[in-house]
C-alpha atoms as a PDB file:
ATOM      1  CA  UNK A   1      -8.214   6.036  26.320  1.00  0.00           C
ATOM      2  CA  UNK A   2      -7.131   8.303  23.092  1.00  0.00           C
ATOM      3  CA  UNK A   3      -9.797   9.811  20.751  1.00  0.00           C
ATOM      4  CA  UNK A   4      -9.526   8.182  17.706  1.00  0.00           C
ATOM      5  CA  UNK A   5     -10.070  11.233  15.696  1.00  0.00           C
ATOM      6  CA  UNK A   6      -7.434  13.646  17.425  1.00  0.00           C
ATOM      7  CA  UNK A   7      -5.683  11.364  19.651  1.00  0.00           C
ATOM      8  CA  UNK A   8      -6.291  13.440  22.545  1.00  0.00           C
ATOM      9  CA  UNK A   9      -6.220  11.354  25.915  1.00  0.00           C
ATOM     10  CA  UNK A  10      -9.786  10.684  27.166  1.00  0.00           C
ATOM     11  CA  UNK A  11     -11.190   8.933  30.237  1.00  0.00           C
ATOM     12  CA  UNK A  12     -12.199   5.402  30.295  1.00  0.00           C
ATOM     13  CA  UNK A  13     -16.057   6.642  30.759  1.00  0.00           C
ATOM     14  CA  UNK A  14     -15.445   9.440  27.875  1.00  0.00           C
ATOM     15  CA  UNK A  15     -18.568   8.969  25.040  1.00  0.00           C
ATOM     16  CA  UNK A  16     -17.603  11.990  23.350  1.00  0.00           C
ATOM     17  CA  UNK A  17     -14.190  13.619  23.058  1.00  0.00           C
ATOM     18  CA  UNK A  18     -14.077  16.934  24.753  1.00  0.00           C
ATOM     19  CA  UNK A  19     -11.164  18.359  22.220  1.00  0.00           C
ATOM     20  CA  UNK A  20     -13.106  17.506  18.766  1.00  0.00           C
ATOM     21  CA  UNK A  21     -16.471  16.295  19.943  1.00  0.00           C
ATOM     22  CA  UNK A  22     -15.907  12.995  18.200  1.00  0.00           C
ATOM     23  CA  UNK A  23     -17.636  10.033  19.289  1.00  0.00           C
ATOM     24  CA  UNK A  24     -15.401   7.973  21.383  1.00  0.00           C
ATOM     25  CA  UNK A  25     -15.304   3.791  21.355  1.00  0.00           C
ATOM     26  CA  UNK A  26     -16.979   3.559  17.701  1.00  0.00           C
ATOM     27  CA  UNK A  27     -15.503   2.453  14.130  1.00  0.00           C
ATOM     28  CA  UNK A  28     -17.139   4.779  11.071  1.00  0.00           C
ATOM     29  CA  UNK A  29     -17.732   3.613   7.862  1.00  0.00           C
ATOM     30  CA  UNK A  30     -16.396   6.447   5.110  1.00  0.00           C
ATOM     31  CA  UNK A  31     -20.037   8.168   4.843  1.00  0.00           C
ATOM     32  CA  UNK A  32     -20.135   8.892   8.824  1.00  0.00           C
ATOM     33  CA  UNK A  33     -22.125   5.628   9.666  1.00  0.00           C
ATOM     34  CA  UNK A  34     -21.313   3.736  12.513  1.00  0.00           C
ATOM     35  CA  UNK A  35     -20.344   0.458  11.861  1.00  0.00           C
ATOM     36  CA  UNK A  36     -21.100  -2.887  14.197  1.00  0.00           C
ATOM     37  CA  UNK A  37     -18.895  -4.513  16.256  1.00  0.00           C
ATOM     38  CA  UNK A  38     -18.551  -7.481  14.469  1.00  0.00           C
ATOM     39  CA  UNK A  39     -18.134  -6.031  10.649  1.00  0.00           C
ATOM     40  CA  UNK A  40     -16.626  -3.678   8.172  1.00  0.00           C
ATOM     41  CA  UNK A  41     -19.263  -3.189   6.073  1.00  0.00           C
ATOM     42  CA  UNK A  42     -22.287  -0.568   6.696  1.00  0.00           C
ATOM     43  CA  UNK A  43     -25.170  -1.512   6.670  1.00  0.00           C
ATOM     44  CA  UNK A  44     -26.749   2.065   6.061  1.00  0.00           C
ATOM     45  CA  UNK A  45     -24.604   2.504   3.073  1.00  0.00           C
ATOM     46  CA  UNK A  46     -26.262   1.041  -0.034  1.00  0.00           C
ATOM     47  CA  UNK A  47     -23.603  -1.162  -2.554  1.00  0.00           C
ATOM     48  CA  UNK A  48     -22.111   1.345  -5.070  1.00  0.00           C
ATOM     49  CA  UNK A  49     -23.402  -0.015  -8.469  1.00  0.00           C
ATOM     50  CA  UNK A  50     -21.304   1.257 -11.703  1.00  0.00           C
ATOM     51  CA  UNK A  51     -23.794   2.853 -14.297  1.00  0.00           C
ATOM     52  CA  UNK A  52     -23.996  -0.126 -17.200  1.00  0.00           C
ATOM     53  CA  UNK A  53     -24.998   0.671 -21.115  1.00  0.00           C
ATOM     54  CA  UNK A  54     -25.563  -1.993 -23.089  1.00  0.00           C
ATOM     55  CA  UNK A  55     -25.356  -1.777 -26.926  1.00  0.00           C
ATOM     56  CA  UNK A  56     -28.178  -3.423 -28.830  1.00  0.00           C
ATOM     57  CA  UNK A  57     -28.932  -3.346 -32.712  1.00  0.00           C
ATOM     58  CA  UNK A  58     -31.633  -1.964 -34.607  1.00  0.00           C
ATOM     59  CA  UNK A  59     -32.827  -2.348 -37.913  1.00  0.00           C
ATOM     60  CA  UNK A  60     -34.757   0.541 -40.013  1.00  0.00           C
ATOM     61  CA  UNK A  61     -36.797  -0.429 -42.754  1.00  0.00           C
ATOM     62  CA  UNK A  62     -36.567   2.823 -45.810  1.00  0.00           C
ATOM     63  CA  UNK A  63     -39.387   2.362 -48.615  1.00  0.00           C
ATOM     64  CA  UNK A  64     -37.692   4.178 -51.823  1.00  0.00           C
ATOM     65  CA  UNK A  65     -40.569   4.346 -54.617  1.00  0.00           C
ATOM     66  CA  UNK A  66     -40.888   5.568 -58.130  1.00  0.00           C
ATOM     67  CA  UNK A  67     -43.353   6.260 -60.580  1.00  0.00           C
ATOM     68  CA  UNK A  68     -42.410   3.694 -63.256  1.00  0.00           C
ATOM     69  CA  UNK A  69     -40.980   0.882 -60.619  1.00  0.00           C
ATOM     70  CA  UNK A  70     -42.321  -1.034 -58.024  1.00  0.00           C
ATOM     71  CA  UNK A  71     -41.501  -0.123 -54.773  1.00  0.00           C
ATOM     72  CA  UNK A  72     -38.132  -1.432 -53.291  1.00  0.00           C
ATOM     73  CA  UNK A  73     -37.195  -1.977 -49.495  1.00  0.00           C
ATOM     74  CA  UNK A  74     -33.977  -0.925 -48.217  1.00  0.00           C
ATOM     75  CA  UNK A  75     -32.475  -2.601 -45.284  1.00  0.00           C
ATOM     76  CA  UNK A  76     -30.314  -0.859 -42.845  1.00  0.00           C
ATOM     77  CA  UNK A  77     -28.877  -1.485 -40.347  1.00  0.00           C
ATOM     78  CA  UNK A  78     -27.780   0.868 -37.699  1.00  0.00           C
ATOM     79  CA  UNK A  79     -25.460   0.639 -34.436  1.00  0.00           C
ATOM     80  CA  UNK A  80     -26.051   2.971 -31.449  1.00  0.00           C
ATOM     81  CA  UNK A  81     -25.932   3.013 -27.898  1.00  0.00           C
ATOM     82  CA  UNK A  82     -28.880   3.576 -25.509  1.00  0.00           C
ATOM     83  CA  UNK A  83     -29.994   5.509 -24.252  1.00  0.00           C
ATOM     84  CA  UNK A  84     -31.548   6.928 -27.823  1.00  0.00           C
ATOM     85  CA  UNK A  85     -33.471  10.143 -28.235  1.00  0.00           C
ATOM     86  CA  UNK A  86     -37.334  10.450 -28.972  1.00  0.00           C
ATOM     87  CA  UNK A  87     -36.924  11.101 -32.565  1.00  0.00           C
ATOM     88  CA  UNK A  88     -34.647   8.247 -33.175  1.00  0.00           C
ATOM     89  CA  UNK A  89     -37.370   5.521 -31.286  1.00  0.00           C
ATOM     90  CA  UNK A  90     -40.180   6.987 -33.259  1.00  0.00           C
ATOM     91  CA  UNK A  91     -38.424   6.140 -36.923  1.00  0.00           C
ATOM     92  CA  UNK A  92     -37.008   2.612 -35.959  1.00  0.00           C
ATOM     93  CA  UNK A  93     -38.336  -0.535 -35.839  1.00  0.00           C
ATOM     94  CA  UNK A  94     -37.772  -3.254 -33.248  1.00  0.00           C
ATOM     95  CA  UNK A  95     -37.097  -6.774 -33.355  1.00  0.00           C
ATOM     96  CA  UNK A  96     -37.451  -8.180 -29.748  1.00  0.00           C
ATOM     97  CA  UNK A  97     -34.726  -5.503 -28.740  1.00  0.00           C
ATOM     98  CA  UNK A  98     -34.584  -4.027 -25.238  1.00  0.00           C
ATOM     99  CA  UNK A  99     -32.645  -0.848 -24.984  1.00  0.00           C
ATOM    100  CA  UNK A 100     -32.108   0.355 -20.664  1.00  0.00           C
ATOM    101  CA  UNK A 101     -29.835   1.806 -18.819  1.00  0.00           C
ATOM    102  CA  UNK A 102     -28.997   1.148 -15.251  1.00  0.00           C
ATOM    103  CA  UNK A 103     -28.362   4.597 -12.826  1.00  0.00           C
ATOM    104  CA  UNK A 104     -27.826   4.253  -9.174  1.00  0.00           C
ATOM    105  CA  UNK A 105     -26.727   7.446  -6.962  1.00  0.00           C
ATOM    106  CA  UNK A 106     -23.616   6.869  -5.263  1.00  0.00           C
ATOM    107  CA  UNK A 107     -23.723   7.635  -1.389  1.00  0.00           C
ATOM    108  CA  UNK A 108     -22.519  11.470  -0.444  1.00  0.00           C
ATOM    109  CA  UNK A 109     -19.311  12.225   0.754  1.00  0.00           C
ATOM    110  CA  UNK A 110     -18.924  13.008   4.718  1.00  0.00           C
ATOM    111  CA  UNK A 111     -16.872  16.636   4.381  1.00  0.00           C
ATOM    112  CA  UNK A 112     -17.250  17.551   7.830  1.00  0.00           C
ATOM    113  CA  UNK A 113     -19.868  17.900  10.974  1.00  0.00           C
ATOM    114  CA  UNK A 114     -20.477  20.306  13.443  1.00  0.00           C
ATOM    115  CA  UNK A 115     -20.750  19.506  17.276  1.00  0.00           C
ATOM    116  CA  UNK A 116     -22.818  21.823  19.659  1.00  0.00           C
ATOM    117  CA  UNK A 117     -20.469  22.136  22.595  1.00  0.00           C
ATOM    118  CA  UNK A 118     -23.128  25.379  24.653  1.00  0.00           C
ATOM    119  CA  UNK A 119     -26.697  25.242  24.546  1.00  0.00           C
ATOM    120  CA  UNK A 120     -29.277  22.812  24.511  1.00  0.00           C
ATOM    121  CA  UNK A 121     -28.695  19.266  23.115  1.00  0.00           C
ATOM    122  CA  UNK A 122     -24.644  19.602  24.027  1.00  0.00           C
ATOM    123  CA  UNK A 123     -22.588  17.479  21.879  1.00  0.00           C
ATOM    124  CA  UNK A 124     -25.277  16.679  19.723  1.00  0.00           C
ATOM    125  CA  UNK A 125     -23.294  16.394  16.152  1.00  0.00           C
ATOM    126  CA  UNK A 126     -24.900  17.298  12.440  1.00  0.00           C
ATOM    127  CA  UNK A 127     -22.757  15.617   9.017  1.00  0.00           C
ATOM    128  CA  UNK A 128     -22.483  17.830   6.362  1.00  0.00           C
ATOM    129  CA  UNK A 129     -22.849  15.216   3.467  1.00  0.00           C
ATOM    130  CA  UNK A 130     -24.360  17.552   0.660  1.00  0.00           C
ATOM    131  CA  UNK A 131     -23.394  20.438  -1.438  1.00  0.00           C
ATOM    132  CA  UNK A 132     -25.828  22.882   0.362  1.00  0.00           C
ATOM    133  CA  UNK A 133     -27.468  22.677   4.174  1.00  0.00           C
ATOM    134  CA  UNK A 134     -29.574  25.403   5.451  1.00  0.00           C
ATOM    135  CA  UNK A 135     -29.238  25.785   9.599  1.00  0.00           C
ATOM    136  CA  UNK A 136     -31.554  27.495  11.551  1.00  0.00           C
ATOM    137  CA  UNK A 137     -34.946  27.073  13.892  1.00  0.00           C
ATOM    138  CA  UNK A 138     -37.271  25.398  11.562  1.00  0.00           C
ATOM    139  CA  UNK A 139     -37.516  22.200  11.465  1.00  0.00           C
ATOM    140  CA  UNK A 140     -37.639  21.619   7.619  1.00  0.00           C
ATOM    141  CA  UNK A 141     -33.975  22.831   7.643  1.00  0.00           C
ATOM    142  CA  UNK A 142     -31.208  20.575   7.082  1.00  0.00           C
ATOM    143  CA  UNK A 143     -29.639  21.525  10.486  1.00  0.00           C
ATOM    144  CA  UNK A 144     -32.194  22.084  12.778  1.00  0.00           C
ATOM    145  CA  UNK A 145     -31.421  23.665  16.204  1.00  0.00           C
ATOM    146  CA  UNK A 146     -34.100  24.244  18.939  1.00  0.00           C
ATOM    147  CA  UNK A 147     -32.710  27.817  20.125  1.00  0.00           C
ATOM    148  CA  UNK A 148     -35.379  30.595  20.216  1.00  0.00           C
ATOM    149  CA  UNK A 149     -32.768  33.441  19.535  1.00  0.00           C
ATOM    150  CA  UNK A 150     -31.720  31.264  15.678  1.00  0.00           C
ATOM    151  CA  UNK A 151     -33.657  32.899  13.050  1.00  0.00           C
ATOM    152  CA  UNK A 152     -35.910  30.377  11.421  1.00  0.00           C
ATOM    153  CA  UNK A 153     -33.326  30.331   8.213  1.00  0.00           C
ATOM    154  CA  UNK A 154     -29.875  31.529  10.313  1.00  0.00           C
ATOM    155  CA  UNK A 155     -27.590  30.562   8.176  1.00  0.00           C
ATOM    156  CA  UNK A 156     -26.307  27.752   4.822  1.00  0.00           C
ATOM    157  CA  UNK A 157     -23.244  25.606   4.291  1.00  0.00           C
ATOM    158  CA  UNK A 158     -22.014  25.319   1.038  1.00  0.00           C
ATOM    159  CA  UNK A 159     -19.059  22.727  -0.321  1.00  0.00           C
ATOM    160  CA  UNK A 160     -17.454  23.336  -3.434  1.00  0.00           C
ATOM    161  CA  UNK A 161     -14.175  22.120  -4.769  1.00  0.00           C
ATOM    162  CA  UNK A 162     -13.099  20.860  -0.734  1.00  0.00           C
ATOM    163  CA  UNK A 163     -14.047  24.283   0.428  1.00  0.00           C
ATOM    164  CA  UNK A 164     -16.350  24.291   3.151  1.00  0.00           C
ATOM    165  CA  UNK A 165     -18.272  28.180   3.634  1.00  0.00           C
ATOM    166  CA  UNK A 166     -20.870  29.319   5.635  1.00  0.00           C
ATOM    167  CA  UNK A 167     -22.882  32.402   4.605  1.00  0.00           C
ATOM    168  CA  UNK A 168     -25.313  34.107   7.131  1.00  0.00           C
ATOM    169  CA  UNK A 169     -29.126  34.890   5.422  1.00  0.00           C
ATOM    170  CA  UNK A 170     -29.735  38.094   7.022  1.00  0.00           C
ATOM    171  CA  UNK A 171     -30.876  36.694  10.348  1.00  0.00           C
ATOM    172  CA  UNK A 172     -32.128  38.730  13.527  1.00  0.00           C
ATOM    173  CA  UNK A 173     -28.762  37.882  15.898  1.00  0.00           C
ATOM    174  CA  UNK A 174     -26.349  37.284  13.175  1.00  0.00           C
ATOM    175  CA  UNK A 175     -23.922  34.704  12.657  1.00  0.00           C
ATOM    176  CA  UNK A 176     -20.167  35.024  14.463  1.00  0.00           C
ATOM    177  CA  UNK A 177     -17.282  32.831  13.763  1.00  0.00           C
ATOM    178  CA  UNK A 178     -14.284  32.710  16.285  1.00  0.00           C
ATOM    179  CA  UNK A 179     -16.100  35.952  17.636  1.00  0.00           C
ATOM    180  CA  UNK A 180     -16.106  37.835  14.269  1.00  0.00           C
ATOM    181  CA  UNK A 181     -19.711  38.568  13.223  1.00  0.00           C
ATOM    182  CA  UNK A 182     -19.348  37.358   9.467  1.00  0.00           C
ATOM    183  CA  UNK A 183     -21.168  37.785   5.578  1.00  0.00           C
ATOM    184  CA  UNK A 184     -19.371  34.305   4.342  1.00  0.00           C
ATOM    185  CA  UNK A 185     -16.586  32.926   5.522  1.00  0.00           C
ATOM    186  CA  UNK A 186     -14.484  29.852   4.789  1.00  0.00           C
ATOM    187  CA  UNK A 187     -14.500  27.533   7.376  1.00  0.00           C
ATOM    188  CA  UNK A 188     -11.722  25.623   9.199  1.00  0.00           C
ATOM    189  CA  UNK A 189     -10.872  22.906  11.410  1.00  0.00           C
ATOM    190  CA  UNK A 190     -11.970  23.981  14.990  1.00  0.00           C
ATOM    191  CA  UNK A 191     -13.189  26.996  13.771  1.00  0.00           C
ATOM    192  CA  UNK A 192     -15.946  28.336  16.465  1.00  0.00           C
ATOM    193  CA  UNK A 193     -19.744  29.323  15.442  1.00  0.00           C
ATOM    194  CA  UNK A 194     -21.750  31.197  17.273  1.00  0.00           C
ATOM    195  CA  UNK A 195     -25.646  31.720  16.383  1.00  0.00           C
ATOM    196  CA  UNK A 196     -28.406  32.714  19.480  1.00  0.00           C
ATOM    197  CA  UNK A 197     -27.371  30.944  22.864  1.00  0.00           C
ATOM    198  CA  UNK A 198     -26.021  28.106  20.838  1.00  0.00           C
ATOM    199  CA  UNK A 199     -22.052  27.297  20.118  1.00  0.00           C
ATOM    200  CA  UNK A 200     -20.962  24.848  17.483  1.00  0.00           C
ATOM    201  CA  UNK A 201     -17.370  23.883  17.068  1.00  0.00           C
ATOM    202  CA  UNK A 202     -16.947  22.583  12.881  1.00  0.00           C
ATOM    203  CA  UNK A 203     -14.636  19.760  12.422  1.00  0.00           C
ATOM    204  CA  UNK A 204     -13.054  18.620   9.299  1.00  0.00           C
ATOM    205  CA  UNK A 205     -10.549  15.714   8.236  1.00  0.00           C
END
């Protein structure tokens, strides 16, 4: 059997591939999900809607009086696209006009994951799929480990133009990276990451 990730040669009773610490066997959907057996759409990913604006007309009524005429009205009318600001919706007046606009969040990106190839929970894998991820022992982090010798905050991923870094916050044990005790650092396919008794290997596309 080959990994499907780095084609190395597995055996048939491989879950996990011992070269990348890709799952072995499965199909992923683009986000990281996996998909089922019998489809090729996720059903974890939500449908990607496109944000919609639809233009709608207004009319504003102007009273322009004075002080030897009667007063005349003024109609105008005035083209825009929603959505309008505060000042605009207090001066207009509405005619059975509905004025919305449709936003839906597109799914993150999958940039990456680490694997945990020594220490407790081995081969347990985290997806970096947002901008910034805290690591460390608590368990409101966004990559949690259970390792008493992790600081509580160890350590945060950031992505930024493709550019994967990881910058240590002052923890107790520091933060090493192919055996160099590092600040920041860009990280790099197979690139090793050492934090307490714990060893992650961080794999990229």
């Amino acid at each position: 059997m080959q990994c499907a990730n780095c084609k190395a040669n597995l055996p048939d009773t491989a879950k996990f591939c011992s070269q990348c610490g890709a799952k072995v066997g499965v199909r992923l959907c683009p986000n990281g999900h996996v998909l089922d057996t019998d489809s090729d759409i996720c059903r974890y990913c939500p449908p990607t809607k496109n944000i919609s604006t639809k233009k709608v007309t207004a009319s504003t009524k102007v009273e322009k009086t004075t002080t030897i005429e009667k007063p005349t009205v003024i109609e105008k009318t005035t083209s825009f696209e929603s959505p309008i600001t505060h000042e605009e919706q207090k001066t207009m007046v509405f005619d059975r006009t509905r004025i919305y606009t449709e936003k839906e969040s597109e799914p993150s990106k999958l940039m990456g994951w680490l694997v945990i190839i020594e220490g407790d929970n081995k081969w347990k894998d985290y997806k970096i799929m947002k901008s910034r991820m805290s690591i460390g022992r608590n368990k409101d982090c966004d990559i949690s480990i259970d390792d008493p010798h992790i600081s509580a905050r160890q350590a945060s991923i950031r992505v930024a133009d493709d550019i994967i870094t990881i910058t240590d916050l002052d923890s107790s044990n520091g933060t090493y990276v192919n055996g160099q005790e590092i600040t920041k650092v860009e990280l790099k396919n197979n690139d090793l990451i050492k934090m307490g008794d714990t060893v992650l290997k961080f794999k990229t596309f």
